[in-house]
C-alpha atoms as a PDB file:
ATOM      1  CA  UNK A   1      -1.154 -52.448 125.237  1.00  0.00           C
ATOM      2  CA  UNK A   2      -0.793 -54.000 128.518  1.00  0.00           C
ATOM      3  CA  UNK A   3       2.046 -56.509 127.354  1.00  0.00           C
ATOM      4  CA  UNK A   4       4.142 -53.420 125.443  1.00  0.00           C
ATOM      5  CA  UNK A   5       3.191 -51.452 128.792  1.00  0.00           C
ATOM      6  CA  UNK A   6       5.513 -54.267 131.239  1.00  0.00           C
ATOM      7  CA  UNK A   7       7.953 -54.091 128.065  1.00  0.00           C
ATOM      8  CA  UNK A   8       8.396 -50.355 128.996  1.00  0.00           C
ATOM      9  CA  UNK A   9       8.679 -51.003 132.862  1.00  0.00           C
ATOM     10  CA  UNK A  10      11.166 -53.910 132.371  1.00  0.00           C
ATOM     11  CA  UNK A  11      13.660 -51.710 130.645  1.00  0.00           C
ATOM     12  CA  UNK A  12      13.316 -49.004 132.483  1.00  0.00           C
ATOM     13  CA  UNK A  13      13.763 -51.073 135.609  1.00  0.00           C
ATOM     14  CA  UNK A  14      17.400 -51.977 133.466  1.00  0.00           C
ATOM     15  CA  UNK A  15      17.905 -48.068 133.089  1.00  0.00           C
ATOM     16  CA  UNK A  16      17.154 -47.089 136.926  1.00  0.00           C
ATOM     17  CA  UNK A  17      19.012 -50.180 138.163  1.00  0.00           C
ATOM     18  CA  UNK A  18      22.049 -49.143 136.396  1.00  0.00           C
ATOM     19  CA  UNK A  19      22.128 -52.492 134.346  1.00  0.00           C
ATOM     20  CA  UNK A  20      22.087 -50.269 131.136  1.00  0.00           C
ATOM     21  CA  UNK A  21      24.174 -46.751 131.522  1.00  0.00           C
ATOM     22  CA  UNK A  22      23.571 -43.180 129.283  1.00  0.00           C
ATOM     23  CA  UNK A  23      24.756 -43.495 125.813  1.00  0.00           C
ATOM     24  CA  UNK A  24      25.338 -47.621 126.138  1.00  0.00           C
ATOM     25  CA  UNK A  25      23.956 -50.215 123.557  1.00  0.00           C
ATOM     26  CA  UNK A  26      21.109 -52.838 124.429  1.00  0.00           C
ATOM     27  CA  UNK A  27      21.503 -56.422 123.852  1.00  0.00           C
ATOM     28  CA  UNK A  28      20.453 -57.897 120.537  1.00  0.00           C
ATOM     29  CA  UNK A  29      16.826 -57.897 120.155  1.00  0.00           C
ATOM     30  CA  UNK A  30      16.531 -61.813 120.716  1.00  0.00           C
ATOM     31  CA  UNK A  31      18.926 -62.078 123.695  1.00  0.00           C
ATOM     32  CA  UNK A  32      17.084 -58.789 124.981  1.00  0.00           C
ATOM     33  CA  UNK A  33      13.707 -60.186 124.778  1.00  0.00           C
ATOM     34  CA  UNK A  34      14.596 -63.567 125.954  1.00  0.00           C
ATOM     35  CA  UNK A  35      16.773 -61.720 129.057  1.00  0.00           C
ATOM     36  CA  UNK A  36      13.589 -59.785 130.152  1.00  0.00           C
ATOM     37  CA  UNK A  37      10.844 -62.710 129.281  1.00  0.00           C
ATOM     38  CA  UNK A  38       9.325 -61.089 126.668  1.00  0.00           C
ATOM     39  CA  UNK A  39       7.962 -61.653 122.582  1.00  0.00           C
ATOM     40  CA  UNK A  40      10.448 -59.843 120.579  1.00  0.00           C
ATOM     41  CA  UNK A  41       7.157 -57.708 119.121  1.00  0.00           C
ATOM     42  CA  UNK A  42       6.547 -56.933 122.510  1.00  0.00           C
ATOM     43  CA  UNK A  43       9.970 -55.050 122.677  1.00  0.00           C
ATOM     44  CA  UNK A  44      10.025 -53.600 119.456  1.00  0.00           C
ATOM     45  CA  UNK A  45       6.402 -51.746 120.326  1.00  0.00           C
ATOM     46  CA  UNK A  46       8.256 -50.568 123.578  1.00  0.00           C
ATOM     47  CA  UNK A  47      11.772 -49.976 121.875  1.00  0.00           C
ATOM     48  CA  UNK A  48       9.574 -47.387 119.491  1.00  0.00           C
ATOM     49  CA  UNK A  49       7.906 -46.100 122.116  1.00  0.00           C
ATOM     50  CA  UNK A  50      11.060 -44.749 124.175  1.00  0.00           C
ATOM     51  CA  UNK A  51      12.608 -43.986 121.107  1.00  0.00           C
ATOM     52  CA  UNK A  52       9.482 -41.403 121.459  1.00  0.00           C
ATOM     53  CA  UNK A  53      10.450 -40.041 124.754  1.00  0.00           C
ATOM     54  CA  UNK A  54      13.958 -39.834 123.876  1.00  0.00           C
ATOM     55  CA  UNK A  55      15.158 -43.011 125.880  1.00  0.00           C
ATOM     56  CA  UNK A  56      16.240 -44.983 123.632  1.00  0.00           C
ATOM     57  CA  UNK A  57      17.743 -44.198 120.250  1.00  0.00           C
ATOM     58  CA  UNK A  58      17.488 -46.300 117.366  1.00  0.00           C
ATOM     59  CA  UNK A  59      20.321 -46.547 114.555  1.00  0.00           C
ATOM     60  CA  UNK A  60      19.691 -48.131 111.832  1.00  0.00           C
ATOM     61  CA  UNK A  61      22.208 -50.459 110.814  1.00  0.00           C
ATOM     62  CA  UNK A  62      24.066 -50.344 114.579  1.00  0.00           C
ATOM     63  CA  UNK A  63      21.221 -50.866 117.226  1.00  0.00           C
ATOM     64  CA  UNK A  64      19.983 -49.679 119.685  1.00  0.00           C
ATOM     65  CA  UNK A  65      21.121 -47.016 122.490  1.00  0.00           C
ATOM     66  CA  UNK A  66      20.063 -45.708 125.571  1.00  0.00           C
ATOM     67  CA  UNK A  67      20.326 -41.766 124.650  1.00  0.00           C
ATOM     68  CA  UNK A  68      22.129 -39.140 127.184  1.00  0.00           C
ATOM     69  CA  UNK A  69      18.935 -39.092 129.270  1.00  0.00           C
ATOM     70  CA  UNK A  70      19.411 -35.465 130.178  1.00  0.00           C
ATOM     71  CA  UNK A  71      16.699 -33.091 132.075  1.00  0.00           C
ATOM     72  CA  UNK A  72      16.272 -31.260 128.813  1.00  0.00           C
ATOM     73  CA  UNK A  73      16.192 -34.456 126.307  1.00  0.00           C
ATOM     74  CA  UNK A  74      13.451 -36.269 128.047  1.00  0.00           C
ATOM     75  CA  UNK A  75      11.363 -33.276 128.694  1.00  0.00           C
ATOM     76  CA  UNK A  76      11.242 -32.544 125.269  1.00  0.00           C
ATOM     77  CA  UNK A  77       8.173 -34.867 125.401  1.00  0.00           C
ATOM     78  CA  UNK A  78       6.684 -32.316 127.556  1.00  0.00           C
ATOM     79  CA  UNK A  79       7.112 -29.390 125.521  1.00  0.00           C
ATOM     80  CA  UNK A  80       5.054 -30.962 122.774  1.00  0.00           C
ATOM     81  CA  UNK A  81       2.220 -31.656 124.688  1.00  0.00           C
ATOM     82  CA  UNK A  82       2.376 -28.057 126.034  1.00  0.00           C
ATOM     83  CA  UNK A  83       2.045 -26.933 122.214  1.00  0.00           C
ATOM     84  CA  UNK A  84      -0.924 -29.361 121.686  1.00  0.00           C
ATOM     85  CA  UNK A  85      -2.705 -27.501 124.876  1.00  0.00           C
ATOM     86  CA  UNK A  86      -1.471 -23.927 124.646  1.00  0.00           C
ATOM     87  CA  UNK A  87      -5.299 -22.680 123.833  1.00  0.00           C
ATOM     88  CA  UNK A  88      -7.184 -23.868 126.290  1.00  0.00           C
ATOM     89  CA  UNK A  89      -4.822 -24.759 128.899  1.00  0.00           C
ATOM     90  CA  UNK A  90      -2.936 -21.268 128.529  1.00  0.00           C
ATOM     91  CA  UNK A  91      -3.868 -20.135 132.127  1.00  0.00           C
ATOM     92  CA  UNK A  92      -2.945 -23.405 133.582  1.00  0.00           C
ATOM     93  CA  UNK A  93       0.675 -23.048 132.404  1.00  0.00           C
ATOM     94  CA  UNK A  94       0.712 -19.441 134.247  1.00  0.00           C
ATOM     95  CA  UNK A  95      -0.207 -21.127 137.377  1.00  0.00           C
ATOM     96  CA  UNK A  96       2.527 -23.604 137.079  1.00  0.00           C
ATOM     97  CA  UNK A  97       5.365 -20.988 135.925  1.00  0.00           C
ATOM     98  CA  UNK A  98       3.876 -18.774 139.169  1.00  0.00           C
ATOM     99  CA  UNK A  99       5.202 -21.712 141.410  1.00  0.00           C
ATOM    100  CA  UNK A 100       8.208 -22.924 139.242  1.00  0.00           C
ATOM    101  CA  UNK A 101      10.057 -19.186 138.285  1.00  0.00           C
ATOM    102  CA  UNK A 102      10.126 -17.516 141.599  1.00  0.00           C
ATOM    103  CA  UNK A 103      11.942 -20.930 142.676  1.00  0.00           C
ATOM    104  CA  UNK A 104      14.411 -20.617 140.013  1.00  0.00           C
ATOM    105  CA  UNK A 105      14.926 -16.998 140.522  1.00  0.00           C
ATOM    106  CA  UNK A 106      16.039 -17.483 144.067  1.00  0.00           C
ATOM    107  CA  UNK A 107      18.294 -19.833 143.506  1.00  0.00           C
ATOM    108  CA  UNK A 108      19.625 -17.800 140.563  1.00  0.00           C
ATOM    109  CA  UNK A 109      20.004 -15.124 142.691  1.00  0.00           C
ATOM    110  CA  UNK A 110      22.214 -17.179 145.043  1.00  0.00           C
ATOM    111  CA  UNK A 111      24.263 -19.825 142.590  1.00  0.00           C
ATOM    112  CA  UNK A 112      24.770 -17.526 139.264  1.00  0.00           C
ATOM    113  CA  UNK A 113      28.092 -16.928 138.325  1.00  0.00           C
ATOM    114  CA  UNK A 114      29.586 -13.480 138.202  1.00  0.00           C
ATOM    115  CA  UNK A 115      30.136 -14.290 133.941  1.00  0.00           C
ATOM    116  CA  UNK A 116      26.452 -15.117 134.346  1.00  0.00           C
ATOM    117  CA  UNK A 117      25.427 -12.306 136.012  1.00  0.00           C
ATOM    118  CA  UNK A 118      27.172  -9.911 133.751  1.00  0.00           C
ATOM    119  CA  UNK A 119      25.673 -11.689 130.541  1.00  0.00           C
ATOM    120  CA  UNK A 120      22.073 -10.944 132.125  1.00  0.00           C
ATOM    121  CA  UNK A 121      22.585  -7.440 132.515  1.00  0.00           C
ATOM    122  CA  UNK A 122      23.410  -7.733 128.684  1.00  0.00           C
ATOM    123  CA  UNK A 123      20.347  -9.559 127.952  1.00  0.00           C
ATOM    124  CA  UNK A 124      18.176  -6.832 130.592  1.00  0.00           C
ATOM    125  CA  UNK A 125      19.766  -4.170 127.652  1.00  0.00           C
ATOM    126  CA  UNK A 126      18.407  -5.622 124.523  1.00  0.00           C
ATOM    127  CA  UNK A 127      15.009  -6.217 126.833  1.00  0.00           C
ATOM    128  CA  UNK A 128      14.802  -2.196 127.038  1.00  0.00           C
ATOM    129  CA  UNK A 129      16.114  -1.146 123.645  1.00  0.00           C
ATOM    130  CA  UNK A 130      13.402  -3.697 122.085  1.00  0.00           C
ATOM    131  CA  UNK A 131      11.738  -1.763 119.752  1.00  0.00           C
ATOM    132  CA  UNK A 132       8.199  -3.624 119.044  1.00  0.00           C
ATOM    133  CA  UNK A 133       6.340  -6.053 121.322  1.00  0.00           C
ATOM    134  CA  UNK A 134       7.664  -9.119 119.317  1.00  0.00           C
ATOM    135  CA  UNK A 135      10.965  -8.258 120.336  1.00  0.00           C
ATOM    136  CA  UNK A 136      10.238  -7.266 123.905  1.00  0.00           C
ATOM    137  CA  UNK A 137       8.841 -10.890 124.210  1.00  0.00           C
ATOM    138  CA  UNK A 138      11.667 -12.214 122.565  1.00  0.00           C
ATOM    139  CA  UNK A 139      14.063 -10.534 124.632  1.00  0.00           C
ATOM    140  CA  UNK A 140      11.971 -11.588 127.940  1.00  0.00           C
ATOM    141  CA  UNK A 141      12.123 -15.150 127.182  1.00  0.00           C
ATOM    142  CA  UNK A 142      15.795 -14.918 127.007  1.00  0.00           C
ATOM    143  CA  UNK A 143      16.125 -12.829 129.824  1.00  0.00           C
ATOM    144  CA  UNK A 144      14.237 -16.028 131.827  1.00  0.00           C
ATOM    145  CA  UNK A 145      15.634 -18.483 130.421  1.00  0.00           C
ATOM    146  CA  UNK A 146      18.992 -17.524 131.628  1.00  0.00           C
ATOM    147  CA  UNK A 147      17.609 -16.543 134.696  1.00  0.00           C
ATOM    148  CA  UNK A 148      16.362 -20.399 134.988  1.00  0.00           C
ATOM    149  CA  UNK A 149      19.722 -21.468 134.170  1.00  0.00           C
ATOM    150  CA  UNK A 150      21.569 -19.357 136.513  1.00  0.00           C
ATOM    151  CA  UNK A 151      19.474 -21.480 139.132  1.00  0.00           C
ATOM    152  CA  UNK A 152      22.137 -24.510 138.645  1.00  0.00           C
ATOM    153  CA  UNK A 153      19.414 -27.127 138.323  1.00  0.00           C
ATOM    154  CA  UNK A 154      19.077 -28.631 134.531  1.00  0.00           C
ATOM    155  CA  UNK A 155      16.354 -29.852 135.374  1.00  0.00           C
ATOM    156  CA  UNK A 156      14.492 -26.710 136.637  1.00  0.00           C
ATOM    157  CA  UNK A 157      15.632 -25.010 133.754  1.00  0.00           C
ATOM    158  CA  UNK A 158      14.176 -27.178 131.603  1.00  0.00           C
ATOM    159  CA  UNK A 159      10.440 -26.913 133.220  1.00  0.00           C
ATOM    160  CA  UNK A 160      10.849 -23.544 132.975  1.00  0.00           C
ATOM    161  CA  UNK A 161      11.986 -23.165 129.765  1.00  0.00           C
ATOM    162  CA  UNK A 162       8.560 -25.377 128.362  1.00  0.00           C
ATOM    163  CA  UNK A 163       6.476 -23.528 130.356  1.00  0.00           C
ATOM    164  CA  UNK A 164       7.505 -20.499 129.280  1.00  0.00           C
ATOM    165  CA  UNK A 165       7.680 -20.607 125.665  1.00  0.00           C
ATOM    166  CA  UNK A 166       3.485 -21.404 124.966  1.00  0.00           C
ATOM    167  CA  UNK A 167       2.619 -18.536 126.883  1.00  0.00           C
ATOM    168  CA  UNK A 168       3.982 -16.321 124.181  1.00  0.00           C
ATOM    169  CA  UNK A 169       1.155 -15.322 122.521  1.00  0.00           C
ATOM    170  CA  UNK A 170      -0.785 -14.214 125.469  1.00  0.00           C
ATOM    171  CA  UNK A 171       1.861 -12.191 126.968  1.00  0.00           C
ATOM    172  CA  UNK A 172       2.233  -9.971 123.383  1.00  0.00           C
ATOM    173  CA  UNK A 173      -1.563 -10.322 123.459  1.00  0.00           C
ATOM    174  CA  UNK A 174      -0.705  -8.009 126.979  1.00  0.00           C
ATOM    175  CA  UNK A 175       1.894  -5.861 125.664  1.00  0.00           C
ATOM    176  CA  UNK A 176      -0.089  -5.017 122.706  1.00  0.00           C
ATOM    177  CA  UNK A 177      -3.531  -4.300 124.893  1.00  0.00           C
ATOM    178  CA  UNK A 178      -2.809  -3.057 127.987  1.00  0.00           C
ATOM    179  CA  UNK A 179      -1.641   0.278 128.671  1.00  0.00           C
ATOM    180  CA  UNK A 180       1.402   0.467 130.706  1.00  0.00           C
ATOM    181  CA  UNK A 181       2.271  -3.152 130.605  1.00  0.00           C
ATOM    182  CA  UNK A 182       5.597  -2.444 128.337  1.00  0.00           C
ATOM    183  CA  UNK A 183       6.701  -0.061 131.144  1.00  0.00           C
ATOM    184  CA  UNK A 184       5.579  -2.271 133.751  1.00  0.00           C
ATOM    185  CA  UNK A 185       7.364  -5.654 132.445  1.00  0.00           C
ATOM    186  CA  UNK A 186      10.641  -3.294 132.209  1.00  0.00           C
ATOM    187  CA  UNK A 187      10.967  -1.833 135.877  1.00  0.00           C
ATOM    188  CA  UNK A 188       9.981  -5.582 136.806  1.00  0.00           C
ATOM    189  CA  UNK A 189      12.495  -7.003 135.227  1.00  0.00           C
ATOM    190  CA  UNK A 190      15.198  -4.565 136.322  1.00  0.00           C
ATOM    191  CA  UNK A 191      14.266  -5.239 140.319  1.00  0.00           C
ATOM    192  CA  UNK A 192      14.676  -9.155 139.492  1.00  0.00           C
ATOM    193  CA  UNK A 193      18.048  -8.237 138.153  1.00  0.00           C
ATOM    194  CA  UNK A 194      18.754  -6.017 141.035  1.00  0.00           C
ATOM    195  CA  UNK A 195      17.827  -8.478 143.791  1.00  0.00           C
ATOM    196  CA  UNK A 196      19.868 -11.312 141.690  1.00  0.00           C
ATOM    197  CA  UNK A 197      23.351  -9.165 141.962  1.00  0.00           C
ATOM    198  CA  UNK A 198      22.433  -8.544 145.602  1.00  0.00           C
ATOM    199  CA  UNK A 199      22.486 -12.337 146.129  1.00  0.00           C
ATOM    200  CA  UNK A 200      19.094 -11.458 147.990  1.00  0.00           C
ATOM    201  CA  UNK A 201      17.177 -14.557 147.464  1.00  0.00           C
ATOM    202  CA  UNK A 202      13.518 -13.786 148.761  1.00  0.00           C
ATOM    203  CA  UNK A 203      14.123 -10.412 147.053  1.00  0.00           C
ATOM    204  CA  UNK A 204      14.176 -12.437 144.001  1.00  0.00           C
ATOM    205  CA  UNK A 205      12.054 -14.571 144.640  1.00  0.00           C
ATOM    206  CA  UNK A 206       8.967 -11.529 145.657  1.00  0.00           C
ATOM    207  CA  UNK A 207       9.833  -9.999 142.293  1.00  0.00           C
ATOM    208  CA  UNK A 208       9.346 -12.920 139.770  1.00  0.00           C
ATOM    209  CA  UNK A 209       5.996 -13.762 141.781  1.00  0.00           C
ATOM    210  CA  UNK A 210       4.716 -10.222 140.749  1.00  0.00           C
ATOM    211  CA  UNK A 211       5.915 -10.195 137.960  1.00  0.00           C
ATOM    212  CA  UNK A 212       4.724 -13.526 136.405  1.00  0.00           C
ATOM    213  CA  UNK A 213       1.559 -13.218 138.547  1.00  0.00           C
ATOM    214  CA  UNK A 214       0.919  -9.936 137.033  1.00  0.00           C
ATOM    215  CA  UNK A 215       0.856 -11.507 133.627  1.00  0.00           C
ATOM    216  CA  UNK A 216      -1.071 -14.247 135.067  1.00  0.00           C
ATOM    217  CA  UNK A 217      -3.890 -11.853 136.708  1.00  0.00           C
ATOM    218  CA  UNK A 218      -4.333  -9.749 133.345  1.00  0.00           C
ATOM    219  CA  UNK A 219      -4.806 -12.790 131.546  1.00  0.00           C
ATOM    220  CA  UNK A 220      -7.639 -14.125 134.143  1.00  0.00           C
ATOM    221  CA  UNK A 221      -9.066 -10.634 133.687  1.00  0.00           C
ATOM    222  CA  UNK A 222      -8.537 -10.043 129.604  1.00  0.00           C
ATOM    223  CA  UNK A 223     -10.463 -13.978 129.209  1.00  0.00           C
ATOM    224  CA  UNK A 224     -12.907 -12.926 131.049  1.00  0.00           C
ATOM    225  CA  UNK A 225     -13.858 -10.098 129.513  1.00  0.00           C
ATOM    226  CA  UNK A 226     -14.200 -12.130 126.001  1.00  0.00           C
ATOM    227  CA  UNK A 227     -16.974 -12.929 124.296  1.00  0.00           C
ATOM    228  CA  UNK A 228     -18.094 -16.620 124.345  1.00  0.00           C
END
């Protein structure tokens, strides 16, 4: 493991350095492995293994590629181990989108577009003319997700967006249980809005730490309160 381990390093050394570019083919296998003082098993165990984490892509027939190695790509390694954790680890993720979402909607609130903007108040509509929880929730991740993107950083967008998405099923869990939370989530949401077309950052910024610490603090509460 140690030997496919320095496999990985040395060609990501070759990606970092700029010796191999997004979207450009490695060298044959032989000259590769010879290049980087390596057994050509070696490589293929590490060639498979980025191939994994979206590194490297593998074409049967043409070789081998580094991929586009975009924010969102190469975190979609990091989504899947959210799904593998979303039980036990549930709260965990809350704490993280608590620090991550009032980040993102501050800089939303000062880098959106005007298109943008206008789009969100579209997606703030369907949030309130949801008709059941599933489609409140449905209609809330959208709403952040956009609000993430507005942010103009790919990859905070992308943390967001995998944080966001296992915490599903506790927040209808909420919406379903708690009296008042369907009203609450709704005026919550329409103050982020309101302090993202002010362009008032820490505005923003107060109102997604409320609101996602809201969720957070029910949750804390509602776990509690279960039986063992």
């Amino acid at each position: 493991m140690a030997v496919t381990d320095e496999a990985i390093g040395k060609i990501k050394d070759m990606i970092v350095s700029g010796r191999l570019r997004p979207g450009e083919k490695l060298p044959r296998e032989a000259d590769l492995a010879s290049e980087l003082g390596l057994s050509r098993s070696s490589l293929r165990e590490a060639v498979k293994a980025l191939a994994l984490m979206n590194v490297l892509d593998v074409r049967q027939g043409d070789g081998t590629y580094t991929t586009s190695l975009s924010p969102a790509l190469l975190l979609e390694a990091l989504s899947f181990i959210v799904d593998f954790h979303q039980d036990d680890s549930v709260l965990d993720l809350f704490e993280v989108r608590r620090i991550l979402e009032p980040a993102a909607t501050g800089l939303a609130a000062e880098r959106m577009s005007e298109d943008d903007r206008i789009e969100l108040g579209k997606v703030l509509e369907s949030v309130q003319a949801a008709a059941t929880v599933e489609e409140l929730v449905a209609a809330d991740l959208e709403f952040h997700r956009r609000i993430a993107l507005g942010a103009g950083n790919p990859v905070l967008a992308s943390l967001v967006d995998n944080m966001s998405a296992p915490t599903v099923r506790a927040r209808i869990w909420r919406g379903a249980t708690e009296q008042g939370a369907l009203e609450r989530t709704l005026a919550e949401h329409r103050a982020i809005y309101g302090a993202i077309m002010a362009r008032d950052r820490q505005l923003a910024q107060s109102w997604a730490l409320v609101h996602v610490g809201g969720i957070e603090s029910w949750l804390r509460t509602a776990l509690a309160d279960q039986p063992a």
